[in-house]
Protein backbone atom coordinates (compact mmCIF):
# COMPACT_ATOMS: atom_id res chain seq x y z
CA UNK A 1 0.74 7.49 24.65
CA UNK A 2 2.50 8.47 21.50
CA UNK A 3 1.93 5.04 19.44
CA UNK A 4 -1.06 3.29 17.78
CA UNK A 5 -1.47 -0.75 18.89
CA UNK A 6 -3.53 -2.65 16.34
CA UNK A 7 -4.08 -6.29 17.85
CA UNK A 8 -0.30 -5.97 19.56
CA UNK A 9 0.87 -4.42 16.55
CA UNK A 10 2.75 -0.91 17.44
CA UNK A 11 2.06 1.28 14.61
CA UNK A 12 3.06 5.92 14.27
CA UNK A 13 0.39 7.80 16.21
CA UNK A 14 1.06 10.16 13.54
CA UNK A 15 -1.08 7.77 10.77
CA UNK A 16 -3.94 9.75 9.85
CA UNK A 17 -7.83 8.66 10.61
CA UNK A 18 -8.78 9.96 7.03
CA UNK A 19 -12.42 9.17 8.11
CA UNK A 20 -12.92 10.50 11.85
CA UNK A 21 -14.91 13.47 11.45
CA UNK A 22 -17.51 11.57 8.82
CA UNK A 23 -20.99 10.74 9.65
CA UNK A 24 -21.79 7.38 9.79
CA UNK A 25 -24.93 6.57 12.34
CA UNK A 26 -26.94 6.45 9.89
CA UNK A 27 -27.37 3.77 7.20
CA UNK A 28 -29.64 4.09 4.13
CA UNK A 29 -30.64 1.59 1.69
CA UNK A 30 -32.17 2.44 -2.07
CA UNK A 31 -34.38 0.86 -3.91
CA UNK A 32 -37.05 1.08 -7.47
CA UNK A 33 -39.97 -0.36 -6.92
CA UNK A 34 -41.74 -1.97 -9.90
CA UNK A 35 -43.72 0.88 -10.48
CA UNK A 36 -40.37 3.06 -10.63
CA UNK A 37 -40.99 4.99 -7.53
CA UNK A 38 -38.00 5.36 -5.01
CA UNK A 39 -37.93 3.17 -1.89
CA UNK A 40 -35.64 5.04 1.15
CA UNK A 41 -35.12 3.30 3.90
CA UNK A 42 -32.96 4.55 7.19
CA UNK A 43 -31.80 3.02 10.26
CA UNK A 44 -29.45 4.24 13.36
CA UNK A 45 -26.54 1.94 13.12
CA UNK A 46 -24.55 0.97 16.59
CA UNK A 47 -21.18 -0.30 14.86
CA UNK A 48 -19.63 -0.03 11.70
CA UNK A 49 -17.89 3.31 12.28
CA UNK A 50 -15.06 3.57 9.52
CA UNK A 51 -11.70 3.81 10.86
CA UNK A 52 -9.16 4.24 7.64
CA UNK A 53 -5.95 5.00 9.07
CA UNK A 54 -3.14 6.19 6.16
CA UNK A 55 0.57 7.27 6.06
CA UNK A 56 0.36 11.00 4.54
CA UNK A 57 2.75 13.06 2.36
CA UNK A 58 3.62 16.40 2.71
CA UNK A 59 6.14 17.34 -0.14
CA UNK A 60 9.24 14.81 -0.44
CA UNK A 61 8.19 13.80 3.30
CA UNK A 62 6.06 10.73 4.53
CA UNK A 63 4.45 10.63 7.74
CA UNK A 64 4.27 7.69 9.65
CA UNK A 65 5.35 4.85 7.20
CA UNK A 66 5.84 2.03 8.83
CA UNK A 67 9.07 -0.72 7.95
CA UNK A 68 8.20 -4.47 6.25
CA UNK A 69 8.60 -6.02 9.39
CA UNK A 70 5.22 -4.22 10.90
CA UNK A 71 3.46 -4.16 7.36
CA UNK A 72 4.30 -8.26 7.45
CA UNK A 73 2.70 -8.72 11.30
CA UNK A 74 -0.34 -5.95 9.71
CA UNK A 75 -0.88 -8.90 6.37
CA UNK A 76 -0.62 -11.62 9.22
CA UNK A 77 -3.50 -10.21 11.25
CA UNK A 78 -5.40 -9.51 8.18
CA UNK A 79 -5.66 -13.15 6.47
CA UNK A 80 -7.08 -14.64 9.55
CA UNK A 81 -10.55 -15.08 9.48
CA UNK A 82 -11.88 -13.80 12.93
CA UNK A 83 -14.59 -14.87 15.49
CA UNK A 84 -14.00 -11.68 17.40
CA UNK A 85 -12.83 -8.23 17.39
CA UNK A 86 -9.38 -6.87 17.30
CA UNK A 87 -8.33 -4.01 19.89
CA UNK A 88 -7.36 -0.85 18.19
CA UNK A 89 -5.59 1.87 21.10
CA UNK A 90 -4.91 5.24 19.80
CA UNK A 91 -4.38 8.42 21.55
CA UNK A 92 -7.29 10.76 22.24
CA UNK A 93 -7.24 14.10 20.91
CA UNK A 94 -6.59 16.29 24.42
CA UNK A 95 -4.56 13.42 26.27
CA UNK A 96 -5.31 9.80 27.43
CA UNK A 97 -6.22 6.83 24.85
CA UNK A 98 -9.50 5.56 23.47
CA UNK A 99 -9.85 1.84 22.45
CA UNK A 100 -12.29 0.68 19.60
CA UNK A 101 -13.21 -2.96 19.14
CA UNK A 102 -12.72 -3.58 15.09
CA UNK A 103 -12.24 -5.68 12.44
CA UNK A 104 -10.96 -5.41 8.89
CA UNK A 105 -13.34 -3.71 6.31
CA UNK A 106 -13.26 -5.63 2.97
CA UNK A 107 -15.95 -3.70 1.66
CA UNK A 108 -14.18 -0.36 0.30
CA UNK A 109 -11.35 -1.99 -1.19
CA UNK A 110 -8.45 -3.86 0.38
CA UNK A 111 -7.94 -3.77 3.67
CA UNK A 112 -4.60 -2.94 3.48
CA UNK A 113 -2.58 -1.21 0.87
CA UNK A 114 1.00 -0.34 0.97
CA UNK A 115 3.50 1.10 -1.24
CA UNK A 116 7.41 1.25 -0.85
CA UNK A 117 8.92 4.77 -0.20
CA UNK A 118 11.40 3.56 -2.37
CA UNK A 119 11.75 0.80 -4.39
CA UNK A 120 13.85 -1.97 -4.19
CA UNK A 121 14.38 -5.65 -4.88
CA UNK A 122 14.39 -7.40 -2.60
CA UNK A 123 12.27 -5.43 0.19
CA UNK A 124 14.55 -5.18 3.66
CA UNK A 125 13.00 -5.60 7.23
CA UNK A 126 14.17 -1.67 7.58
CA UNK A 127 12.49 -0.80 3.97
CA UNK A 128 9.69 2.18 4.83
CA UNK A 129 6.24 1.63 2.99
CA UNK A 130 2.96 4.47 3.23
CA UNK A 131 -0.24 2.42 4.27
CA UNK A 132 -3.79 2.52 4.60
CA UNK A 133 -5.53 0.37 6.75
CA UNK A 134 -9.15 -0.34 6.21
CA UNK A 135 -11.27 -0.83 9.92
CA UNK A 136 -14.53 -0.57 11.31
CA UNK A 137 -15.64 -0.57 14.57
CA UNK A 138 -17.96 -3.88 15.56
């Protein structure tokens, strides 16, 4: 497979997972207690595995922008509130695909960002844009 489906959505296989190789089984939560002493408390998560897919840059070059027509379908998925996951297919590192149920993380910014490759009024349907795309496995 040499493409990325988000929900449908065909997106570059060459976008980036900015976050794969970043530990994240285990969450930790902080507190002060009244007295001032630290509280640490840590627990084996099962989901929530970041998935932050982004266009890069090397030089004058982007890698994998995608046009306004996909970044409009990508803000289309995004502003519906959701009852269950999406289906996120990418291609596995030595052949094949892997699938991940997700959903949109909110928590580390917006979910999606894009900016125009170059800018123009009005945007075009074939107008490029770099993204990042803000997931997490559920």
């Amino acid at each position: 497979m040499s493409r990325i489906l988000l929900a449908g959505i065909e997106l570059p296989a060459d976008l980036q997972w900015t976050d794969e190789f970043t530990g994240w089984r285990v969450g930790q939560a902080v507190k002060t207690s009244l007295t001032g002493a630290r509280i640490v408390q840590e627990s084996a998560l099962q989901a929530g595995r970041p998935i932050t897919l982004q266009t890069q840059r090397e030089g004058a070059a982007y890698i994998a922008p995608v046009t306004l027509a996909v970044l409009r379908a990508l803000q289309a998925s995004e502003e519906q509130p959701r009852t269950s996951p999406l289906s996120l297919l990418m291609p596995a590192h030595n052949g094949g695909d892997r699938s991940f149920p997700v959903a949109w993380r909110r928590t580390d910014g917006p979910a999606i960002e894009a900016d125009p490759i170059r800018y123009a009024v009005p945007a075009l349907d074939g107008d490029y844009f770099s993204i990042t795309l803000r997931l997490m496995t559920v």
